[in-house]
ModelCIF file with pLDDT and N, C-alpha, C, O atoms, coordinates in Angstrom:
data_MODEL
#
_entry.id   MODEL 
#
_entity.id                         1 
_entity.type                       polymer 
_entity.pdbx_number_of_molecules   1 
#
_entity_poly.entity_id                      1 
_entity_poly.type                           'polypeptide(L)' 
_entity_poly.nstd_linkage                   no 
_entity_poly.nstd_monomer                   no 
_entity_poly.pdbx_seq_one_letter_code       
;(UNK)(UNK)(UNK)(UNK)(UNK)(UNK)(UNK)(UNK)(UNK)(UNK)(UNK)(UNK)(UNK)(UNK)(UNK)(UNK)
(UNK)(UNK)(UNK)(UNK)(UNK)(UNK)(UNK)(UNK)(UNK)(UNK)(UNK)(UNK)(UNK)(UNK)(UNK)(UNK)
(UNK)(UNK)(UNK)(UNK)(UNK)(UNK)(UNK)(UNK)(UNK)(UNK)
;
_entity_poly.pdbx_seq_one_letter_code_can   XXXXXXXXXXXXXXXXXXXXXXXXXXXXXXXXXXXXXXXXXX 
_entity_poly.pdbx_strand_id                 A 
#
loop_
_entity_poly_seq.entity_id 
_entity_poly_seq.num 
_entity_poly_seq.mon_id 
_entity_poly_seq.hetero 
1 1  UNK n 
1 2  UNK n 
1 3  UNK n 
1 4  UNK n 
1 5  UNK n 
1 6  UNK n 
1 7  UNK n 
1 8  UNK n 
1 9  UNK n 
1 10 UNK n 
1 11 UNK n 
1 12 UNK n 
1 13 UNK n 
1 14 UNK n 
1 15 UNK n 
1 16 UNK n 
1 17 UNK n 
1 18 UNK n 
1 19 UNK n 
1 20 UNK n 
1 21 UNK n 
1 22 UNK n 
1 23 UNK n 
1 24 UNK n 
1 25 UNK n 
1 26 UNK n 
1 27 UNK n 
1 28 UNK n 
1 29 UNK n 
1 30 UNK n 
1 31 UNK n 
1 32 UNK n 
1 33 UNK n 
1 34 UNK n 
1 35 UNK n 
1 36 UNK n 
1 37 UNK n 
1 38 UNK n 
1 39 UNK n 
1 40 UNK n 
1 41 UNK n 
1 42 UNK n 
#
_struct_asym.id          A 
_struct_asym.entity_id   1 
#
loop_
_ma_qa_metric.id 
_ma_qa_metric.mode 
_ma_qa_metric.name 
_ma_qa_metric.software_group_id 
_ma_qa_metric.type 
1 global pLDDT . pLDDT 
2 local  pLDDT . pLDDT 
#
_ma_qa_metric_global.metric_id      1 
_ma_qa_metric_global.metric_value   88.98 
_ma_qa_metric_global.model_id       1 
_ma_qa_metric_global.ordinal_id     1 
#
loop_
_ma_qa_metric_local.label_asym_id 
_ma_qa_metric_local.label_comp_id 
_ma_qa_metric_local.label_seq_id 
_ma_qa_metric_local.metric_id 
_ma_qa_metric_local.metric_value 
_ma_qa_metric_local.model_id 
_ma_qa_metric_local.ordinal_id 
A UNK 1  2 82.00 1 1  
A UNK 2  2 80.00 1 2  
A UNK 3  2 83.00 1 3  
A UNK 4  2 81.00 1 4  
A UNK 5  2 84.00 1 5  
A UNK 6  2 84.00 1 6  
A UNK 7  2 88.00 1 7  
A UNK 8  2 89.00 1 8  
A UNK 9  2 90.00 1 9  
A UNK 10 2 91.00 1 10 
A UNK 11 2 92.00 1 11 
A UNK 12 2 93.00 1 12 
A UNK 13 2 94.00 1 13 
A UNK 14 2 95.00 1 14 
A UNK 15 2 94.00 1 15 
A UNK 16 2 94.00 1 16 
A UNK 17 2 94.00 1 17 
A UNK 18 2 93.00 1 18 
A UNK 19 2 93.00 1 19 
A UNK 20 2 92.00 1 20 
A UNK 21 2 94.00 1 21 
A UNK 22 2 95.00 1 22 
A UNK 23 2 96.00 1 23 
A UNK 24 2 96.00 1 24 
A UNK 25 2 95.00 1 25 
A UNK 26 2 94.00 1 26 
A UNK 27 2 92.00 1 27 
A UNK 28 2 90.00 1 28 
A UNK 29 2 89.00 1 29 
A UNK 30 2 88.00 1 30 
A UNK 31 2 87.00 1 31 
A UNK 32 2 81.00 1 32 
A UNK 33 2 86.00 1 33 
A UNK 34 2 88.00 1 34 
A UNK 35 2 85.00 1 35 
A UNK 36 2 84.00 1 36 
A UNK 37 2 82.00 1 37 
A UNK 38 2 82.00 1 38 
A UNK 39 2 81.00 1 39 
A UNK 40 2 84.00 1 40 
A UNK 41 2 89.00 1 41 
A UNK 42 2 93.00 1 42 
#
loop_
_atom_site.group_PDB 
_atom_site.id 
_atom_site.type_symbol 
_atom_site.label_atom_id 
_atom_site.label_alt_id 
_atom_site.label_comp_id 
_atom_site.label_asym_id 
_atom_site.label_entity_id 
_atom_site.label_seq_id 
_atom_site.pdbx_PDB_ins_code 
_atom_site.Cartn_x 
_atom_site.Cartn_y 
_atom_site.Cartn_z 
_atom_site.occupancy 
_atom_site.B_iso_or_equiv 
_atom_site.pdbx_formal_charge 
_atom_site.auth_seq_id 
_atom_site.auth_comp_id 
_atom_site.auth_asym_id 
_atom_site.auth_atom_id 
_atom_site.pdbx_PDB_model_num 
ATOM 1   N N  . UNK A 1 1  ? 0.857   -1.184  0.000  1.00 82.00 ? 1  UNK A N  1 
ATOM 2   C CA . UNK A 1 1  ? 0.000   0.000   0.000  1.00 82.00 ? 1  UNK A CA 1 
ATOM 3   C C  . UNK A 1 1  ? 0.895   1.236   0.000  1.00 82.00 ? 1  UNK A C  1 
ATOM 4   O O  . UNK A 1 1  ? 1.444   1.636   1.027  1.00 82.00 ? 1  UNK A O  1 
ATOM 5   N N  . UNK A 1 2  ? 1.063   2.016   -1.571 1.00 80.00 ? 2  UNK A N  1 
ATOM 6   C CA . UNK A 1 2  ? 2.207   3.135   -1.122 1.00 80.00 ? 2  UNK A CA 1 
ATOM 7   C C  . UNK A 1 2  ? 1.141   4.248   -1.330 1.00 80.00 ? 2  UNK A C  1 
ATOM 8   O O  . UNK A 1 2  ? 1.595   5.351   -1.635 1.00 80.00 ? 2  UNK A O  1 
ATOM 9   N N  . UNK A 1 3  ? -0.188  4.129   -1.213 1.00 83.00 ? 3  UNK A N  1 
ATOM 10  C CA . UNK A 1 3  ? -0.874  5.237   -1.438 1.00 83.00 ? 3  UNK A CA 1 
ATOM 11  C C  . UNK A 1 3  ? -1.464  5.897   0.003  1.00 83.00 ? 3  UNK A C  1 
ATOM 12  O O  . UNK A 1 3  ? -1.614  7.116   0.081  1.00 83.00 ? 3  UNK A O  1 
ATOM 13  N N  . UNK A 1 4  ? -1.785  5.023   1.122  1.00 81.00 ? 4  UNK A N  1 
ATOM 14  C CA . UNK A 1 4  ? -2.126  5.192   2.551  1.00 81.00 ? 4  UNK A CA 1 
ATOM 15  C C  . UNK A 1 4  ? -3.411  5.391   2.174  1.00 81.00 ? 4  UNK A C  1 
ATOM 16  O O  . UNK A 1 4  ? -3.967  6.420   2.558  1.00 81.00 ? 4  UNK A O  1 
ATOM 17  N N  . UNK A 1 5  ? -4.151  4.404   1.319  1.00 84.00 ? 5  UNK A N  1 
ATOM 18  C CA . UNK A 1 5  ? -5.635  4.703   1.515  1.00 84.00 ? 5  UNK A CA 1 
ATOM 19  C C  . UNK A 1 5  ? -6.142  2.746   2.241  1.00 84.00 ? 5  UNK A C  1 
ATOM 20  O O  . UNK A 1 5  ? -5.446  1.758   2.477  1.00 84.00 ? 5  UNK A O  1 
ATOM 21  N N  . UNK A 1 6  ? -7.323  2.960   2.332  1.00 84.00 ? 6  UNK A N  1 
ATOM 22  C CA . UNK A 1 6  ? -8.015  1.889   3.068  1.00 84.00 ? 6  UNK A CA 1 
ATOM 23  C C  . UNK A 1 6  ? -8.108  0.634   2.412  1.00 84.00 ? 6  UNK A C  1 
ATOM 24  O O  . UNK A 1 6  ? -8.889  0.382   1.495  1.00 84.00 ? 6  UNK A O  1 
ATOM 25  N N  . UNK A 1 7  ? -7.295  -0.134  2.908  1.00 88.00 ? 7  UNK A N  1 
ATOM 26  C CA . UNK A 1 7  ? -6.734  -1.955  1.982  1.00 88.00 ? 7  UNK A CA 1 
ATOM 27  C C  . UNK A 1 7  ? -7.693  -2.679  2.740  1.00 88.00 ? 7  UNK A C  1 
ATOM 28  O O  . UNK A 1 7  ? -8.197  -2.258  3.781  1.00 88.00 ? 7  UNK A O  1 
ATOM 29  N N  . UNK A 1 8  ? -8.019  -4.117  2.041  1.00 89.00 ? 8  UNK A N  1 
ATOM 30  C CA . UNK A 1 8  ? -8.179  -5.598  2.901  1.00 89.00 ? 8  UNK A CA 1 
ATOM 31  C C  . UNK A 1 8  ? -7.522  -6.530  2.373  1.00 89.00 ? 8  UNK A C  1 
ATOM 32  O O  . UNK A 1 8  ? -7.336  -6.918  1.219  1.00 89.00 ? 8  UNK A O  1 
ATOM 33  N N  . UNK A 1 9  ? -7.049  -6.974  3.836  1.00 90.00 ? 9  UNK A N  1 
ATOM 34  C CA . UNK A 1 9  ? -6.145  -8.312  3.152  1.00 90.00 ? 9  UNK A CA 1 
ATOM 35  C C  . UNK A 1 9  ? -6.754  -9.028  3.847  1.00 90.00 ? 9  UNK A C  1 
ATOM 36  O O  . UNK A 1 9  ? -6.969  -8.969  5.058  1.00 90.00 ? 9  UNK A O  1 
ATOM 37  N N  . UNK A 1 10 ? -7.252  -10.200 2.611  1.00 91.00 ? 10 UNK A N  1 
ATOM 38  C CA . UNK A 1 10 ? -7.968  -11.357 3.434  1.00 91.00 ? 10 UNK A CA 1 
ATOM 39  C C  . UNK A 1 10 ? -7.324  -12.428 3.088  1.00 91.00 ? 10 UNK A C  1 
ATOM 40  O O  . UNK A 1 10 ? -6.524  -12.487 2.155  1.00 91.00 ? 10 UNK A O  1 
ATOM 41  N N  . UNK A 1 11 ? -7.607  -13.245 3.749  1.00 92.00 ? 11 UNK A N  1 
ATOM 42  C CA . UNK A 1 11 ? -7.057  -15.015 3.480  1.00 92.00 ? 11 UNK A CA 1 
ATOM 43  C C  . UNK A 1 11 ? -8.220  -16.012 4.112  1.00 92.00 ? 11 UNK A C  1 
ATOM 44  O O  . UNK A 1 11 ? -9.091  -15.556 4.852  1.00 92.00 ? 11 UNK A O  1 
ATOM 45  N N  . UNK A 1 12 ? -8.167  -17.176 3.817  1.00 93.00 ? 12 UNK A N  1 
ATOM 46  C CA . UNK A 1 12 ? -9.003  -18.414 4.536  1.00 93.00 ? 12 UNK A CA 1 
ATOM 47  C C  . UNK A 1 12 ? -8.225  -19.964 3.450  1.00 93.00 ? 12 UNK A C  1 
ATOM 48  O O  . UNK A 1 12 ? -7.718  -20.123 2.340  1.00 93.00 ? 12 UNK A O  1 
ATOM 49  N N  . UNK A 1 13 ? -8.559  -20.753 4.602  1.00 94.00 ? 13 UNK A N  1 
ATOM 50  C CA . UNK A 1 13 ? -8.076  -21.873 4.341  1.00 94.00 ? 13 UNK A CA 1 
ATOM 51  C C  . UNK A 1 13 ? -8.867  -22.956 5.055  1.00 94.00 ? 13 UNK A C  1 
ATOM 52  O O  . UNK A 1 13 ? -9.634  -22.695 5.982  1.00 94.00 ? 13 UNK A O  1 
ATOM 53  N N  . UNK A 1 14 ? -8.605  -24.449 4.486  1.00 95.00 ? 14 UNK A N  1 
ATOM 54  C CA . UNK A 1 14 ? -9.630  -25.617 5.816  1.00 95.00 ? 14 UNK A CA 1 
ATOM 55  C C  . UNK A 1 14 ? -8.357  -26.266 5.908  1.00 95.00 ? 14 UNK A C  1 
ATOM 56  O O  . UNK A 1 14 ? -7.347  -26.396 5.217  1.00 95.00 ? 14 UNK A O  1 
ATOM 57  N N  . UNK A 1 15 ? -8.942  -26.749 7.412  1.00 94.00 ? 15 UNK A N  1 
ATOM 58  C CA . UNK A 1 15 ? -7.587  -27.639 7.828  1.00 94.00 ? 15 UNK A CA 1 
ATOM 59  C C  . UNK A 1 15 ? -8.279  -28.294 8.941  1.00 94.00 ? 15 UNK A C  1 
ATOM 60  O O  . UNK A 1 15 ? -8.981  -27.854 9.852  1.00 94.00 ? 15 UNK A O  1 
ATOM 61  N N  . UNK A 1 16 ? -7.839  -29.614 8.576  1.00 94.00 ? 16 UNK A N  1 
ATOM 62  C CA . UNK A 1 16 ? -7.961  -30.920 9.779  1.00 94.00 ? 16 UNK A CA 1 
ATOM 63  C C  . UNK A 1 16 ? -7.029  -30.580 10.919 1.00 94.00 ? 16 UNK A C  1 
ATOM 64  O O  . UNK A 1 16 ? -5.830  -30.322 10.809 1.00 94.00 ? 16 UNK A O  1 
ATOM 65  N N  . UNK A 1 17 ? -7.851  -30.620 12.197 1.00 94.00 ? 17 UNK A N  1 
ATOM 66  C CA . UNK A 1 17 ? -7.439  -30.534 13.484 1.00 94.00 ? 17 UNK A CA 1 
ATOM 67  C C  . UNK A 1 17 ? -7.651  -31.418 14.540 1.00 94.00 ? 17 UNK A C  1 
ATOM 68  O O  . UNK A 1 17 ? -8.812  -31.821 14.608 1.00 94.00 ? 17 UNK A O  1 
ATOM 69  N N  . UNK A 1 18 ? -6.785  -31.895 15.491 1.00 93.00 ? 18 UNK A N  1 
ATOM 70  C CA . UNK A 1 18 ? -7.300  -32.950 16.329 1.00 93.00 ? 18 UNK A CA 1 
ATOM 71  C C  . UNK A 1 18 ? -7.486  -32.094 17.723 1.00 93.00 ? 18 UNK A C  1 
ATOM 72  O O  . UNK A 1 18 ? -7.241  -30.897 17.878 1.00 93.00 ? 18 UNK A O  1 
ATOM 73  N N  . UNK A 1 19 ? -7.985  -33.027 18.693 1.00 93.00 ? 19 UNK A N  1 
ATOM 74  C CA . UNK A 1 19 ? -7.946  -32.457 20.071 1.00 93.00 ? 19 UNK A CA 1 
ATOM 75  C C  . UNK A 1 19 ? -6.943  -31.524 20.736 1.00 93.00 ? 19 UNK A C  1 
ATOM 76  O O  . UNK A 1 19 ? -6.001  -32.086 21.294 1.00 93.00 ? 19 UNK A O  1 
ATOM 77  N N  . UNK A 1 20 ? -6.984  -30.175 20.772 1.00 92.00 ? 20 UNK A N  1 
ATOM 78  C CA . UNK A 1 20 ? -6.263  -29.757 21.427 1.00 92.00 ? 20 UNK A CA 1 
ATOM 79  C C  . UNK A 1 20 ? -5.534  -28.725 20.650 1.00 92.00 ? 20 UNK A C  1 
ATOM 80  O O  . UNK A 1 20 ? -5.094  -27.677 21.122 1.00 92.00 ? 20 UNK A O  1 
ATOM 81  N N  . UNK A 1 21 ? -5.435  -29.167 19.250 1.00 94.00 ? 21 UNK A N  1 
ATOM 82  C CA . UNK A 1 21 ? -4.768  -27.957 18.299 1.00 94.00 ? 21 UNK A CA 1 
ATOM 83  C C  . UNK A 1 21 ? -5.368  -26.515 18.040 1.00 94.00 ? 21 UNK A C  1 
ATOM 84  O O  . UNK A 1 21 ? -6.534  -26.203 18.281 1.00 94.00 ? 21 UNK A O  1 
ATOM 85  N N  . UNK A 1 22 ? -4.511  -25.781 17.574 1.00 95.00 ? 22 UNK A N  1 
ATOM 86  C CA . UNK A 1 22 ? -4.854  -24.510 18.021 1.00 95.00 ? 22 UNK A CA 1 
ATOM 87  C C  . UNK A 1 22 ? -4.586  -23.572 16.410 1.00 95.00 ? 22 UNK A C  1 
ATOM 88  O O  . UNK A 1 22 ? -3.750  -23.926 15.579 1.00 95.00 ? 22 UNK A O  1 
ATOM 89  N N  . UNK A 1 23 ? -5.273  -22.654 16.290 1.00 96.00 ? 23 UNK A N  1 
ATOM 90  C CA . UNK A 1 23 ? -5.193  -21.719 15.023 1.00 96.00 ? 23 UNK A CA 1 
ATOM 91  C C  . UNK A 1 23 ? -5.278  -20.272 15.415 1.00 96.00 ? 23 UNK A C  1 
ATOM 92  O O  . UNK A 1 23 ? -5.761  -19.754 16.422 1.00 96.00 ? 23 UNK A O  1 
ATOM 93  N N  . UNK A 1 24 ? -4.800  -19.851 14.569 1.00 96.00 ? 24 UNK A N  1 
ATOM 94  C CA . UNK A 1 24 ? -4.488  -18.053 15.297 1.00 96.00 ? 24 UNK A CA 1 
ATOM 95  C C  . UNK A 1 24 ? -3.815  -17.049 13.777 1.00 96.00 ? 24 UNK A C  1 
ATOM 96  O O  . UNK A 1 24 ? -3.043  -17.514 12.938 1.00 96.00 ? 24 UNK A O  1 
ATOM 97  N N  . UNK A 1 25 ? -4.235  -15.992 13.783 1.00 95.00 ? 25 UNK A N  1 
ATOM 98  C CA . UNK A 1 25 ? -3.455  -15.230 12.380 1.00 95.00 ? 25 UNK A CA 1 
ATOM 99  C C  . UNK A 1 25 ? -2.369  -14.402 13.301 1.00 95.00 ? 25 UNK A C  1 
ATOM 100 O O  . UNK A 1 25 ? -2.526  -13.979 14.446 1.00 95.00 ? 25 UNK A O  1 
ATOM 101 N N  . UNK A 1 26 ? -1.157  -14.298 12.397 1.00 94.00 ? 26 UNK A N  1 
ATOM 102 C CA . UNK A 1 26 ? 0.071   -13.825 13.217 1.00 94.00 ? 26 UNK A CA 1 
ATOM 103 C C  . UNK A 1 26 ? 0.488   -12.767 11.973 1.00 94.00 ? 26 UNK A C  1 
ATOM 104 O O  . UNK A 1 26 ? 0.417   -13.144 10.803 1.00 94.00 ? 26 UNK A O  1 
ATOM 105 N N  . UNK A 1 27 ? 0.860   -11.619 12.276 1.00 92.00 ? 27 UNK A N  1 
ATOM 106 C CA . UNK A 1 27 ? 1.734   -10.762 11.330 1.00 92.00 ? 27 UNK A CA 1 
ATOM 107 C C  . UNK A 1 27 ? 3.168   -10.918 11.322 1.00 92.00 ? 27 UNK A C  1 
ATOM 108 O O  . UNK A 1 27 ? 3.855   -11.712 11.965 1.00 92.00 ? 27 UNK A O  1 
ATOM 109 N N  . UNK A 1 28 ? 3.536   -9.966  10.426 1.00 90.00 ? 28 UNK A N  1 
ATOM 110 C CA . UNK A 1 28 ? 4.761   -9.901  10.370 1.00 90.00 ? 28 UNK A CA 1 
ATOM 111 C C  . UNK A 1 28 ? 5.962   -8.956  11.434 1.00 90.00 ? 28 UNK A C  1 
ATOM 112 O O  . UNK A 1 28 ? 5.536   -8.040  12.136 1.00 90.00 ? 28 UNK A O  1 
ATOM 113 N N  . UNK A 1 29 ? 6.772   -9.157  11.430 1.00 89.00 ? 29 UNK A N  1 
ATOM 114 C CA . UNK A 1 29 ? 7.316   -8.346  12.394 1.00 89.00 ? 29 UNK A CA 1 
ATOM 115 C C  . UNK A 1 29 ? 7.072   -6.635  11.978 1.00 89.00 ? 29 UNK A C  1 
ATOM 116 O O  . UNK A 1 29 ? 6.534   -5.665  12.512 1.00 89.00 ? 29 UNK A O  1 
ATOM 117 N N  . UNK A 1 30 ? 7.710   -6.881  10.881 1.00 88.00 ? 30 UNK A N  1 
ATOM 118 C CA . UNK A 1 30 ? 8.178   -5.308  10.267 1.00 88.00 ? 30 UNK A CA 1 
ATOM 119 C C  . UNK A 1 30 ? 7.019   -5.375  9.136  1.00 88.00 ? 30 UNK A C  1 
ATOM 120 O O  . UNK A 1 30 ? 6.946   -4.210  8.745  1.00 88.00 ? 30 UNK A O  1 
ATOM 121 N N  . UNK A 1 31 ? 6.342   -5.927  8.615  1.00 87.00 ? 31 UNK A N  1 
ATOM 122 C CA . UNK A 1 31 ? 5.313   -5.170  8.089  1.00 87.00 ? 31 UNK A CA 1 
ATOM 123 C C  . UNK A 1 31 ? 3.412   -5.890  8.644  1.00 87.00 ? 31 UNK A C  1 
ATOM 124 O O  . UNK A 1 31 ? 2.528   -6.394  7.951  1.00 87.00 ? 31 UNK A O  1 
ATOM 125 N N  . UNK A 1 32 ? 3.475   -5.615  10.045 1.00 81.00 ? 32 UNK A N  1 
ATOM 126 C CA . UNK A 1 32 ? 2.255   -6.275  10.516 1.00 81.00 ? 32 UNK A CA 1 
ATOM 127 C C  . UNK A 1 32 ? 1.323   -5.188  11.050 1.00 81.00 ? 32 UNK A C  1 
ATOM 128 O O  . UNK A 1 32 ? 0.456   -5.398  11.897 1.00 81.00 ? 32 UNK A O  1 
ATOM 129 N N  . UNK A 1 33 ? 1.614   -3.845  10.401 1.00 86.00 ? 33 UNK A N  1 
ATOM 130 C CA . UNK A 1 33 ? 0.684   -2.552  10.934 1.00 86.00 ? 33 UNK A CA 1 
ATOM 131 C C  . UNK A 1 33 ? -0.733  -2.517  10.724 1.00 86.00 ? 33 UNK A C  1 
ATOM 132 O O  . UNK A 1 33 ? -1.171  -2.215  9.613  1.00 86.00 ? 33 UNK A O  1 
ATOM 133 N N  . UNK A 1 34 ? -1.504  -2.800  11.694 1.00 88.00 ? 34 UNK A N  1 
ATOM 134 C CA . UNK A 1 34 ? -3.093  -3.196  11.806 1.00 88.00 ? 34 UNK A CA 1 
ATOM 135 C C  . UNK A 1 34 ? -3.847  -1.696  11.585 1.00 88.00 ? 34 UNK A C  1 
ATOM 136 O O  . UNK A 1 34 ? -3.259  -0.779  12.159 1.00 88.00 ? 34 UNK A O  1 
ATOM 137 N N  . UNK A 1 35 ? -5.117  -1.298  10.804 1.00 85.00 ? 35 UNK A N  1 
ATOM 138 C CA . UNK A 1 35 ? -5.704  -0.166  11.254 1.00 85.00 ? 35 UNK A CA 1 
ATOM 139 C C  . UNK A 1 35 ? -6.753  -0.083  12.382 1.00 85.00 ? 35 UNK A C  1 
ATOM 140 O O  . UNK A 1 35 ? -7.585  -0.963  12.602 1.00 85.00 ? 35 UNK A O  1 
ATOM 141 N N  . UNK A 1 36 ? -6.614  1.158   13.128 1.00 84.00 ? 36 UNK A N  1 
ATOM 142 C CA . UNK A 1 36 ? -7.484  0.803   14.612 1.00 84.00 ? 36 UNK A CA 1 
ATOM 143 C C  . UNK A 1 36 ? -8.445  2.013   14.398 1.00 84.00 ? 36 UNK A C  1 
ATOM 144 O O  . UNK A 1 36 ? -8.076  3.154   14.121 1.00 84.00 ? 36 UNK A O  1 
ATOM 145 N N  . UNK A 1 37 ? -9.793  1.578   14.576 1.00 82.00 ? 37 UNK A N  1 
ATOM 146 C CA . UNK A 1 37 ? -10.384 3.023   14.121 1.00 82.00 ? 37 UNK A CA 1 
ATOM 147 C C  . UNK A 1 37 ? -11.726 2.643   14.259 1.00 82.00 ? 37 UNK A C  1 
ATOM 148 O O  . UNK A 1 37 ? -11.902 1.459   14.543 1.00 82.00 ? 37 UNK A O  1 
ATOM 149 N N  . UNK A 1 38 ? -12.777 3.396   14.120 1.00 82.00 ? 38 UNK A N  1 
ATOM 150 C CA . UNK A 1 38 ? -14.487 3.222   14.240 1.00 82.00 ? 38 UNK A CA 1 
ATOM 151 C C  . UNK A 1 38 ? -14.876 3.349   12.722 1.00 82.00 ? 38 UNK A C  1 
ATOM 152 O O  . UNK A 1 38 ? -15.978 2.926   12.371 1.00 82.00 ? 38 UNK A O  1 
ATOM 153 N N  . UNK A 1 39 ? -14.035 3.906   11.823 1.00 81.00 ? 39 UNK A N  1 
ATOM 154 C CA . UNK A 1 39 ? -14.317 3.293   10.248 1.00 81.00 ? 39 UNK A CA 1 
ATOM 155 C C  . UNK A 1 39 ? -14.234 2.251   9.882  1.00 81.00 ? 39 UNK A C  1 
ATOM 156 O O  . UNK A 1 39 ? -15.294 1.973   9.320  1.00 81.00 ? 39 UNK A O  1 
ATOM 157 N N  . UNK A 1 40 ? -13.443 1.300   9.856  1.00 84.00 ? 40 UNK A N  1 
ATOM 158 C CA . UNK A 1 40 ? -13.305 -0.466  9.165  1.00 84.00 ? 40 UNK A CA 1 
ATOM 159 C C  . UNK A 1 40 ? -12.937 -0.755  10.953 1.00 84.00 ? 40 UNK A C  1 
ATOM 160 O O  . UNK A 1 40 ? -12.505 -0.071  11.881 1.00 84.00 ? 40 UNK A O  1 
ATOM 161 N N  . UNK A 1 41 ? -13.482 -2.445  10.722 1.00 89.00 ? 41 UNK A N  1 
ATOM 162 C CA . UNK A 1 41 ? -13.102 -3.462  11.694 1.00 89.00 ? 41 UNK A CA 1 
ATOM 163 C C  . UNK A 1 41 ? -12.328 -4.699  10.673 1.00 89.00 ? 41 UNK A C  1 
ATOM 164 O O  . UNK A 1 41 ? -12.643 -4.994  9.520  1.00 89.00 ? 41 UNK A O  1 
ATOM 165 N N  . UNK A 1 42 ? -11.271 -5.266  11.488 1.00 93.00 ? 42 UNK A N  1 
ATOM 166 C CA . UNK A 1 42 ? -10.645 -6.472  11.008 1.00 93.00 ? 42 UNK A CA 1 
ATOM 167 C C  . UNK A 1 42 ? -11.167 -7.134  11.933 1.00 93.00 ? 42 UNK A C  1 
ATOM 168 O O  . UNK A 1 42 ? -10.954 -8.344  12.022 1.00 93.00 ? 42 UNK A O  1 
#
């Protein structure tokens, strides 16, 4: 995004899980900047 206007990045996937396994979305170190605001929700 070199323009600083309002992006979505989406993803989805299926995946077999057994008892106990766990799923979670993780960013990046250096480019994991979230927008926080009462305009868009992630």
């Amino acid at each position: 995004n070199s323009k600083g206007l309002f992006q979505v990045v989406s993803g989805g996937t299926v995946l077999q899980l057994q008892h106990g396994d766990q799923v979670w979305i993780e960013k990046d170190p250096t480019k994991g900047r979230i927008y926080q605001g009462s305009e868009a929700d992630s």
